[in-house]
C-alpha atoms as a PDB file:
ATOM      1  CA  UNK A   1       8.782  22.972  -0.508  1.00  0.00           C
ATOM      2  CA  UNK A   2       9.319  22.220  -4.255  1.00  0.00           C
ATOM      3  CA  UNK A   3       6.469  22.481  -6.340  1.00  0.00           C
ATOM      4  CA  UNK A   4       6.679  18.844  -7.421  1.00  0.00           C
ATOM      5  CA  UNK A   5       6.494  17.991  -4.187  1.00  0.00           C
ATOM      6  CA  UNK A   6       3.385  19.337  -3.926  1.00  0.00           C
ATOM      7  CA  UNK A   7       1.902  18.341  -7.380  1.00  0.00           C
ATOM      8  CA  UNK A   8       2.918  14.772  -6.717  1.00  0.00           C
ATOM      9  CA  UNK A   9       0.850  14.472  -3.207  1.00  0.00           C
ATOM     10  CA  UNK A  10      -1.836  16.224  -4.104  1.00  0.00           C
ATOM     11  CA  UNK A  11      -2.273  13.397  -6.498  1.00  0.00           C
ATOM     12  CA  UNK A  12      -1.545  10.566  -4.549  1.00  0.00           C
ATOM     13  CA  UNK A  13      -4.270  11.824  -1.921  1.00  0.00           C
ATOM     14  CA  UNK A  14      -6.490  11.091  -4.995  1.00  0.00           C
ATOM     15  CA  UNK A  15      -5.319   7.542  -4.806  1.00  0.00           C
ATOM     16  CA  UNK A  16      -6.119   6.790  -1.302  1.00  0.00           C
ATOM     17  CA  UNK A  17      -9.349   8.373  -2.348  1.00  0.00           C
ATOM     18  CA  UNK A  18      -9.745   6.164  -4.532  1.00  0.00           C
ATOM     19  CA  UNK A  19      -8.727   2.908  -3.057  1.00  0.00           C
ATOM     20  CA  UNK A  20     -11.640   3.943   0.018  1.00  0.00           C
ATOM     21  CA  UNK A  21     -14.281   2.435  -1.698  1.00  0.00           C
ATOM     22  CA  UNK A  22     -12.312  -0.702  -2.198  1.00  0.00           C
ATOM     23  CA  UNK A  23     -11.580  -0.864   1.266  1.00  0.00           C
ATOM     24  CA  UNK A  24     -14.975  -0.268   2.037  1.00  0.00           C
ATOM     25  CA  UNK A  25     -16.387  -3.077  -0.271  1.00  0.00           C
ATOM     26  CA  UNK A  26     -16.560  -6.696   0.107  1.00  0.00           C
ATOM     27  CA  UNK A  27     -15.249  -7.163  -3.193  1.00  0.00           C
ATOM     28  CA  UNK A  28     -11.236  -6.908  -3.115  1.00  0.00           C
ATOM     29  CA  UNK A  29      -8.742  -7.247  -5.540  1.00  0.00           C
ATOM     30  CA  UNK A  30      -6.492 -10.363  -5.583  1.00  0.00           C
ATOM     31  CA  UNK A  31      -4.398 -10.135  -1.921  1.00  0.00           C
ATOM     32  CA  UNK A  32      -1.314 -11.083  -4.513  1.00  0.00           C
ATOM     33  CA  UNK A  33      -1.846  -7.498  -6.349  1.00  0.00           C
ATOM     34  CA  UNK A  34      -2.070  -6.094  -3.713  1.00  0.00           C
ATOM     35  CA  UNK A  35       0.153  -7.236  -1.598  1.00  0.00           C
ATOM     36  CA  UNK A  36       2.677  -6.385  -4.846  1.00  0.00           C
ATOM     37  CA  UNK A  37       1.359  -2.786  -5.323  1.00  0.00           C
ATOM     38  CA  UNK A  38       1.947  -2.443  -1.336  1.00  0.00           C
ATOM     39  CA  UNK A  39       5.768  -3.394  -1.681  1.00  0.00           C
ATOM     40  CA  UNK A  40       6.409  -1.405  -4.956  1.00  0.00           C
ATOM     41  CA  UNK A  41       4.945   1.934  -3.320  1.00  0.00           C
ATOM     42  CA  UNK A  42       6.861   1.398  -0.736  1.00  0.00           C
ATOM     43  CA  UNK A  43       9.769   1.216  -2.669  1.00  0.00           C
ATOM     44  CA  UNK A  44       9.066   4.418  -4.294  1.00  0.00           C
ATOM     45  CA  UNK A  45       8.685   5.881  -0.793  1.00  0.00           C
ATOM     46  CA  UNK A  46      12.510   5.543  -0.456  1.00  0.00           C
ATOM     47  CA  UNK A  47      12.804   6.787  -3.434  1.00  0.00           C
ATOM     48  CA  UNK A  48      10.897   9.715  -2.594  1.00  0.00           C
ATOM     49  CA  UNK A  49      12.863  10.098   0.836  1.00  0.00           C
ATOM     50  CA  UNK A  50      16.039  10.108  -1.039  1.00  0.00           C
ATOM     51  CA  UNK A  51      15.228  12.960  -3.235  1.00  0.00           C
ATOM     52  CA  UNK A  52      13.870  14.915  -0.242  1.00  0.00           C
ATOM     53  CA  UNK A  53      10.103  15.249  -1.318  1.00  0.00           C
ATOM     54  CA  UNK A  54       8.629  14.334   2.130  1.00  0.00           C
ATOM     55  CA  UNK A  55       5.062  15.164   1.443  1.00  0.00           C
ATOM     56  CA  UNK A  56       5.191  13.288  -1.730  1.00  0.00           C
ATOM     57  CA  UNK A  57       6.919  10.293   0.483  1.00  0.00           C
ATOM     58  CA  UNK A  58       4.210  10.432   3.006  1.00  0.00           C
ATOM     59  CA  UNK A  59       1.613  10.348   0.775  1.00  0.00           C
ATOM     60  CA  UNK A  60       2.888   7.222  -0.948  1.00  0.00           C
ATOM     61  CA  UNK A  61       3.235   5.315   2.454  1.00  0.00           C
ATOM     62  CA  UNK A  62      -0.394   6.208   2.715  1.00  0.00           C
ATOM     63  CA  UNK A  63      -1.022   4.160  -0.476  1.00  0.00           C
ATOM     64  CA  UNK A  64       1.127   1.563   0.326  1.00  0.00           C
ATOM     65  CA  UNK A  65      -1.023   0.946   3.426  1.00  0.00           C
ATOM     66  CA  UNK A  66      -4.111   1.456   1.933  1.00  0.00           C
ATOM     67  CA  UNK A  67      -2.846  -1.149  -0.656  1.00  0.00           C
ATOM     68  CA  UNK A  68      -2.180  -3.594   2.494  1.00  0.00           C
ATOM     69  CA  UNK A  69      -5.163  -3.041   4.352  1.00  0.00           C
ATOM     70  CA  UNK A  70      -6.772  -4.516   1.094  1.00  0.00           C
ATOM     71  CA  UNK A  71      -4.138  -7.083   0.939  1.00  0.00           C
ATOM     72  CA  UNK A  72      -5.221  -8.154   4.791  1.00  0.00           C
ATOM     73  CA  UNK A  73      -8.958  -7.823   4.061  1.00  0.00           C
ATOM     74  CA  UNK A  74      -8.614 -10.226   0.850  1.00  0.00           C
ATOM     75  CA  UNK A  75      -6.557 -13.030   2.592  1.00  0.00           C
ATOM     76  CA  UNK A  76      -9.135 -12.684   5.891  1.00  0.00           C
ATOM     77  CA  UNK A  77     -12.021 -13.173   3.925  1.00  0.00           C
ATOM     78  CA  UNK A  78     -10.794 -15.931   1.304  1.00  0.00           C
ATOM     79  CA  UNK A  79      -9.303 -17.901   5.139  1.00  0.00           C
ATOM     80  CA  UNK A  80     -12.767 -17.215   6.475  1.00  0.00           C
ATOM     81  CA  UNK A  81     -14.688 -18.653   2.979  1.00  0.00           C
ATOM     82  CA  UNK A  82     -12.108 -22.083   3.591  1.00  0.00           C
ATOM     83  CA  UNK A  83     -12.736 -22.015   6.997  1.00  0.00           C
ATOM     84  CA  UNK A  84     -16.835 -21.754   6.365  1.00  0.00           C
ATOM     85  CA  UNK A  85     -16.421 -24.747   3.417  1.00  0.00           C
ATOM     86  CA  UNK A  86     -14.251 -26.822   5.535  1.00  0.00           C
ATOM     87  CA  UNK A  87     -16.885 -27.125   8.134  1.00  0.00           C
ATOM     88  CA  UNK A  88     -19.780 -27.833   5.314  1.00  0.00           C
ATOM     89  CA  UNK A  89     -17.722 -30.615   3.994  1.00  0.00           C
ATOM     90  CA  UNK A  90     -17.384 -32.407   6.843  1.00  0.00           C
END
């Protein structure tokens, strides 16, 4: 294992920590950013792959789901909120 390799996931664990609490919230971010941050990690997953720094590439895919689940959760909830003011307009 390179060191870099190592470096690099220890600090993208520290994102995933971080997103938690967003996850955990019912606040979310827009589902557009991120739905965008989502694809772009994944990108840099390959990217990752490519140069052989499989923890590091792991460790991203964990941020580009964590990135989705937040996605999903935002688009549930704002479906749910026209769902809820469809039904009061009528």
């Amino acid at each position: 294992m390179r060191w870099q390799d190592l470096v690099i996931s220890i600090c993208q664990i520290g994102f995933v920590a971080a997103l938690i609490p967003s996850i955990k919230s019912h606040h979310k971010p827009p589902a557009v950013t991120s739905g965008m941050n989502s694809v772009l990690v994944c990108i840099i997953t390959i990217c990752l792959l490519t140069l052989r720094l499989w923890f590091s590439a792991i460790t991203a895919f964990m941020i580009a789901v964590a990135w989705l689940i937040l996605a999903v959760q935002k688009v549930k909830a704002n479906s749910a909120l026209n769902i809820k003011t469809s039904k009061t307009k009528t």
